[in-house]
C-alpha atoms as a PDB file:
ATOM      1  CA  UNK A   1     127.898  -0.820 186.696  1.00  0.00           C
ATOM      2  CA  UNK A   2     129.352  -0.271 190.063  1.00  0.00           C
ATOM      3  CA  UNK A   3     128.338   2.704 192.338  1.00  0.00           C
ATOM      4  CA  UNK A   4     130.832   4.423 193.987  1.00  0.00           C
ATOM      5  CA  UNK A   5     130.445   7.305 197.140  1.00  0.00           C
ATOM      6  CA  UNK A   6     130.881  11.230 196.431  1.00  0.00           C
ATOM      7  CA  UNK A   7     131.059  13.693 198.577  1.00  0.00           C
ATOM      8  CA  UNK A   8     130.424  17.335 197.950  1.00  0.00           C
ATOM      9  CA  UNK A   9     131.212  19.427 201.060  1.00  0.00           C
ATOM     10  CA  UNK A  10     133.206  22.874 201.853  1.00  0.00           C
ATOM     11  CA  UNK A  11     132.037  26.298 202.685  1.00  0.00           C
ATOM     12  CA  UNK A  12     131.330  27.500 198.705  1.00  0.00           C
ATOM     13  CA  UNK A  13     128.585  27.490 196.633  1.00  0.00           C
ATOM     14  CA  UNK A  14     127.514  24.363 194.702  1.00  0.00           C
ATOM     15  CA  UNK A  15     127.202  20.998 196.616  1.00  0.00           C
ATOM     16  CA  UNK A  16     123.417  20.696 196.471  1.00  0.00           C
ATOM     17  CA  UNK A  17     123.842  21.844 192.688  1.00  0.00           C
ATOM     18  CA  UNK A  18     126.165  19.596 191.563  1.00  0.00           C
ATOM     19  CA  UNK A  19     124.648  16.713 193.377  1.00  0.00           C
ATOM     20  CA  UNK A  20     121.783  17.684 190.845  1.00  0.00           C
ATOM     21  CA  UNK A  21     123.508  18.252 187.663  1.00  0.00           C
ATOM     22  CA  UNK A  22     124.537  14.629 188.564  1.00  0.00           C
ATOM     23  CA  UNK A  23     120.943  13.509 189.020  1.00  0.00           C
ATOM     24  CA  UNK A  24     119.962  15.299 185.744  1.00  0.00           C
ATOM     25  CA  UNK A  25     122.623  13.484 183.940  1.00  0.00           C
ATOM     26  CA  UNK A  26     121.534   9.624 185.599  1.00  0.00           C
ATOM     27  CA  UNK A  27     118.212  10.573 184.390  1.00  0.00           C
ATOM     28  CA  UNK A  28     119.106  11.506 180.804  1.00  0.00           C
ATOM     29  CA  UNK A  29     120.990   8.209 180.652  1.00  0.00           C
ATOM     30  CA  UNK A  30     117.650   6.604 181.966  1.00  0.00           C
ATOM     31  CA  UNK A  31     118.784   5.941 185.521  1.00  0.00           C
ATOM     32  CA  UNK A  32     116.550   5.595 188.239  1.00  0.00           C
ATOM     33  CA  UNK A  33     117.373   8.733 191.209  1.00  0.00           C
ATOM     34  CA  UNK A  34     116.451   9.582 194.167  1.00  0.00           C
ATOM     35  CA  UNK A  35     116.866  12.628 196.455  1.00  0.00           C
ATOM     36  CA  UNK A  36     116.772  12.717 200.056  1.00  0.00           C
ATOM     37  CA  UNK A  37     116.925  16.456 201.066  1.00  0.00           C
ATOM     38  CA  UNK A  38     117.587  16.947 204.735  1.00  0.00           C
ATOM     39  CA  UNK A  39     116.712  20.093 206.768  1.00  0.00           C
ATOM     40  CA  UNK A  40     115.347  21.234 203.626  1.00  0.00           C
ATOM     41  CA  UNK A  41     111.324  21.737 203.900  1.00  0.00           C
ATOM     42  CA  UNK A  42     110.406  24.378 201.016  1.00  0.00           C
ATOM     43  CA  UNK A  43     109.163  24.043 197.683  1.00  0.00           C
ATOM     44  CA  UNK A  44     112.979  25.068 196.427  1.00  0.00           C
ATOM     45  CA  UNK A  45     112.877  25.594 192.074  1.00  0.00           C
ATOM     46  CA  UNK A  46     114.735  22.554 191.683  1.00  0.00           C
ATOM     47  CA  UNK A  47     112.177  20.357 193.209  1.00  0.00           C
ATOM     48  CA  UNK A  48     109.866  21.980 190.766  1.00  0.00           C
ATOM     49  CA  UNK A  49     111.907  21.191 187.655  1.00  0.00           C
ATOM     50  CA  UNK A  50     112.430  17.768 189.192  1.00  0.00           C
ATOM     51  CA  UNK A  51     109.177  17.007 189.322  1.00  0.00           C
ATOM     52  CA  UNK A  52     108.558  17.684 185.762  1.00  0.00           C
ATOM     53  CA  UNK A  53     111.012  14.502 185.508  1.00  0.00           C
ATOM     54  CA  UNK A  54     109.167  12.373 188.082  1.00  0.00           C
ATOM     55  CA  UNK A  55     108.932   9.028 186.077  1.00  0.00           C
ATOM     56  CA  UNK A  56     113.253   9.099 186.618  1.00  0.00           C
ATOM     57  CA  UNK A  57     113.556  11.298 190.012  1.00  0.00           C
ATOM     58  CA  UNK A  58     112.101  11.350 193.032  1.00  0.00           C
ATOM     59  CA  UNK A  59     112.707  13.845 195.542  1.00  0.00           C
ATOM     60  CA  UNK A  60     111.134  13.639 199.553  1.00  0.00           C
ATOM     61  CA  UNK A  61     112.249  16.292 201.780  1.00  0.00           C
ATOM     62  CA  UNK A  62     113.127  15.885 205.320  1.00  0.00           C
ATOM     63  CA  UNK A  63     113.405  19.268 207.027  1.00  0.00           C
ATOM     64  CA  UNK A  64     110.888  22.170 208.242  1.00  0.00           C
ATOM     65  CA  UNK A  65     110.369  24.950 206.945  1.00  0.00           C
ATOM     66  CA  UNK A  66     112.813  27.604 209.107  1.00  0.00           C
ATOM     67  CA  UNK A  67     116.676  27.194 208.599  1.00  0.00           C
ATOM     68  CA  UNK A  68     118.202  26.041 211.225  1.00  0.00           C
ATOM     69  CA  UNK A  69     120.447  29.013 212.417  1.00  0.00           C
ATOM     70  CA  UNK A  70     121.079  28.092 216.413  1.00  0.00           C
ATOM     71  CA  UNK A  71     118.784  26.340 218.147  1.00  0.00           C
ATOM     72  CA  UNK A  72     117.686  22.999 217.571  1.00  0.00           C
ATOM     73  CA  UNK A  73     114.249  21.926 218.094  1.00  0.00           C
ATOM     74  CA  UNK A  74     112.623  18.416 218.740  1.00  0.00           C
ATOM     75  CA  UNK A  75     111.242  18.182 215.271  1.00  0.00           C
ATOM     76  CA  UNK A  76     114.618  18.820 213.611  1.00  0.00           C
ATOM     77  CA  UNK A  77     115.565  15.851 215.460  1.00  0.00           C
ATOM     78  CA  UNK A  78     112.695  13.799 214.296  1.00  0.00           C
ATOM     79  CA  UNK A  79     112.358  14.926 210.748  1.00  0.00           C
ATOM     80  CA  UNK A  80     116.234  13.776 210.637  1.00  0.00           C
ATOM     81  CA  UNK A  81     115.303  10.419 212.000  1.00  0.00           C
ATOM     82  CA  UNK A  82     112.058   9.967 209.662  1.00  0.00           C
ATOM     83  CA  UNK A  83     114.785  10.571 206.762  1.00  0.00           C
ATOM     84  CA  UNK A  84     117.157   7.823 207.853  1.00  0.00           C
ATOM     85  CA  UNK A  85     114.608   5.512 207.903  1.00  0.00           C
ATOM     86  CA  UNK A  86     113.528   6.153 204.548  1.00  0.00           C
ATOM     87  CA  UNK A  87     116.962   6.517 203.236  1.00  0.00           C
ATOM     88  CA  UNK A  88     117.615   3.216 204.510  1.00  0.00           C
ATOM     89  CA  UNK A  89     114.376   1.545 202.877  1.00  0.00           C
ATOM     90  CA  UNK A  90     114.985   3.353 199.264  1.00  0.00           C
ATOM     91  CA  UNK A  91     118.951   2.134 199.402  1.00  0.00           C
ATOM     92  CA  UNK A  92     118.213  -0.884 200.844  1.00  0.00           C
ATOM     93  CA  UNK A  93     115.061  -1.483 198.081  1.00  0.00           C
ATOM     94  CA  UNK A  94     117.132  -1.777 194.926  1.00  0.00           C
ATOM     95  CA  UNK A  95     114.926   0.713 192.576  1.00  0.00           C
ATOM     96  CA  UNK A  96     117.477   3.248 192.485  1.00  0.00           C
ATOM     97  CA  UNK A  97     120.674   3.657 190.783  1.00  0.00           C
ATOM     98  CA  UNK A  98     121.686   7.213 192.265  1.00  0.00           C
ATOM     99  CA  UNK A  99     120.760   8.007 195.493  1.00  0.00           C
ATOM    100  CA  UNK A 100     121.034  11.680 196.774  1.00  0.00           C
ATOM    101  CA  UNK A 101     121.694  12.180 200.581  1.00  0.00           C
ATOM    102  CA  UNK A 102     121.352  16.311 200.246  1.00  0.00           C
ATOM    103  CA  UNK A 103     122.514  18.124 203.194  1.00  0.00           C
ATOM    104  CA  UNK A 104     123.612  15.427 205.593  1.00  0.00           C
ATOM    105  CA  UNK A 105     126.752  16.319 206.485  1.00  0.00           C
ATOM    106  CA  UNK A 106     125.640  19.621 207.955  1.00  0.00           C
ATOM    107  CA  UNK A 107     122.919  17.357 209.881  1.00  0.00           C
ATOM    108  CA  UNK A 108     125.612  15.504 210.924  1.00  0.00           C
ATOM    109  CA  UNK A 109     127.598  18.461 212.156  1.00  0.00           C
ATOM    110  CA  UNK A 110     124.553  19.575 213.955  1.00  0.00           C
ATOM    111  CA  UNK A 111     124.044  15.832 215.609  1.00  0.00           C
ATOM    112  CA  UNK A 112     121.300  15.432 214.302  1.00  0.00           C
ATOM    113  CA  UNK A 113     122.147  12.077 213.424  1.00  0.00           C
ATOM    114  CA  UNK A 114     124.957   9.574 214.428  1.00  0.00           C
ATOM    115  CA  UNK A 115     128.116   9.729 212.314  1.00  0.00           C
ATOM    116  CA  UNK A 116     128.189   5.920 212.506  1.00  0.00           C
ATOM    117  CA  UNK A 117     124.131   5.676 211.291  1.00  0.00           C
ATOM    118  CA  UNK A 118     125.484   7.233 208.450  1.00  0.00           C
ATOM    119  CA  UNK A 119     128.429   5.105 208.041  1.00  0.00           C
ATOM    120  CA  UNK A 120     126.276   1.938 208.268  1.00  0.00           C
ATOM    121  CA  UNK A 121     124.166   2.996 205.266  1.00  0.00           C
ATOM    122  CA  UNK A 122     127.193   3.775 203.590  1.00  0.00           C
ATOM    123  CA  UNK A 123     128.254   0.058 204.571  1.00  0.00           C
ATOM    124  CA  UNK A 124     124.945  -1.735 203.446  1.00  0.00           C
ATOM    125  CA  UNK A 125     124.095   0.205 199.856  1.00  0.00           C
ATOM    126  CA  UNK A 126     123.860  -2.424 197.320  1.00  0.00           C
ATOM    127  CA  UNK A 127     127.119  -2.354 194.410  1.00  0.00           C
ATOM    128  CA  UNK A 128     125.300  -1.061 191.577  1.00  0.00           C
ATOM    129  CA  UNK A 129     124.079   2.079 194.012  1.00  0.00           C
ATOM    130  CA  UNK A 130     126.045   5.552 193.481  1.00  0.00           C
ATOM    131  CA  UNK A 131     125.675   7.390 196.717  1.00  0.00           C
ATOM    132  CA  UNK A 132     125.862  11.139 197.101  1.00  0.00           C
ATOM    133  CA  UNK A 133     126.593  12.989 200.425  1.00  0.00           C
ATOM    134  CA  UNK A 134     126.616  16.800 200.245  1.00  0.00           C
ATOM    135  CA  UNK A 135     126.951  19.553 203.063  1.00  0.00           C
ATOM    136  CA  UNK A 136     129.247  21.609 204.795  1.00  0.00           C
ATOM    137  CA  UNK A 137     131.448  20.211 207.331  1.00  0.00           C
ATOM    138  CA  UNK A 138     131.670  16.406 206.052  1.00  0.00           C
ATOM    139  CA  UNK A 139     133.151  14.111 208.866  1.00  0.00           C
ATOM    140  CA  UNK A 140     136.812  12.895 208.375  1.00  0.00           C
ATOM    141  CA  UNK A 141     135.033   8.762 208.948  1.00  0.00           C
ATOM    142  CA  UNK A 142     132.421  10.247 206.220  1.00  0.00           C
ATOM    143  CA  UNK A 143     135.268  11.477 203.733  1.00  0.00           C
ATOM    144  CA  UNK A 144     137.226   8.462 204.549  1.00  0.00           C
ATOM    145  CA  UNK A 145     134.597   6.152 203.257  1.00  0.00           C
ATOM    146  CA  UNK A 146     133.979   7.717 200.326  1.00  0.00           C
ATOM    147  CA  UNK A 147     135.776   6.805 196.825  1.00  0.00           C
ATOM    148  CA  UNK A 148     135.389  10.753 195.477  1.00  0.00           C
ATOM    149  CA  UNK A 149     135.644  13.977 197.594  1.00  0.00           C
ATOM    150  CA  UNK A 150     134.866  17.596 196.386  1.00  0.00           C
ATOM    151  CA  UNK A 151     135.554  20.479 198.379  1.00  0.00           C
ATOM    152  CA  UNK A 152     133.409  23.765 197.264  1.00  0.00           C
ATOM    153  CA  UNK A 153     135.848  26.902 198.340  1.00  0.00           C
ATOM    154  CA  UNK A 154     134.564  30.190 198.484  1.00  0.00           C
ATOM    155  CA  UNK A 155     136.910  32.429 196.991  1.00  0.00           C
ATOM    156  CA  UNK A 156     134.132  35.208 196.265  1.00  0.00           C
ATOM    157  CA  UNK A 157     130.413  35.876 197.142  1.00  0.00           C
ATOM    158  CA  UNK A 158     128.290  38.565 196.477  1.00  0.00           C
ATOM    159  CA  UNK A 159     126.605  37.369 199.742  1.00  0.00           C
ATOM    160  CA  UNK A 160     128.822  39.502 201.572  1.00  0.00           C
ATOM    161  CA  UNK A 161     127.883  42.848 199.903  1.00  0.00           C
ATOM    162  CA  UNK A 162     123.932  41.806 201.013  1.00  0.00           C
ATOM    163  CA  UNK A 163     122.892  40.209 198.336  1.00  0.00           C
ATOM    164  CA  UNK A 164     119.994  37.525 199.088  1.00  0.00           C
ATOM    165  CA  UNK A 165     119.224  34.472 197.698  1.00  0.00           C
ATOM    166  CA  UNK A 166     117.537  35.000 194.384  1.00  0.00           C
ATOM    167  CA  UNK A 167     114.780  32.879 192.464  1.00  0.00           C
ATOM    168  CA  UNK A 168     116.399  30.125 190.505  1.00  0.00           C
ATOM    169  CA  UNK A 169     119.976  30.828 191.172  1.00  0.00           C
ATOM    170  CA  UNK A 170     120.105  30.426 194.672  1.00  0.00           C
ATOM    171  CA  UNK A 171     116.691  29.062 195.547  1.00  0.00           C
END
């Protein structure tokens, strides 16, 4: 089967969840997946559900454990970095059929990373690899490589009346 590149981006809710309704369906079908989540560093409820499934998915985490909000440390920088690499080794490997890049547009949008590190694993994934970009703010080069673009719109949030992120919805 051939892979193709999606990209989940915009300012509304539901890129990181689709990306894993996605991985939830690979596994079902017995595909191999794995999920690279960037600037994420918490033990979020999906990677506890995931890991009930860890014989299909794999999720590593490349992020610390504050948001990123304004300023940008060294470790953000390196975390980033450490992610690439293994991005790179996991596409580059063969084992997986789905491959999960959570987040990666906003670390590109921070420059965190190069655009055209990104574009190169883009570039070298192997054809029976399905590769999944999500975050905010997705390069024009990024959404011009890919074969499928989603943009998430926020129309309406109850985050604007104060209401925080809640246990298994949200987070």
């Amino acid at each position: 089967m051939k892979g193709y590149i999606q990209v989940y981006t915009g300012n509304g809710k539901g890129k990181t969840t689709a990306a894993l309704g996605l991985a939830l369906r690979a596994a079902g079908a017995g595909l191999k997946v794995y999920i690279g989540q960037f600037l994420k560093g918490r033990k979020y409820s999906e990677i506890k559900a995931v890991e009930r499934f860890s014989d299909l998915l794999t999720v590593e985490q490349f992020g610390g454990k504050r948001f990123i909000i304004r300023e940008i440390k060294k470790i953000d920088r390196k975390l980033a970095g450490e992610g690439l690499k293994r991005i790179k080794e996991i596409i580059l490997s063969g084992s997986y059929d789905l491959v999960i890049l959570d987040e990666i547009n906003v670390v590109l949008h921070l420059n965190l990373l190069e655009e055209e590190e990104i574009l190169e694993v883009i570039k070298s994934k192997p054809p029976h690899v399905e590769l999944i970009l999500t975050g905010r703010s997705a390069p024009a080069r990024i959404i011009d490589a890919a074969d499928l673009v989603t943009e998430m719109k926020m129309i309406k949030h109850y985050f604007t009346q104060g209401i925080k992120a809640r246990k298994g919805i949200e987070r």
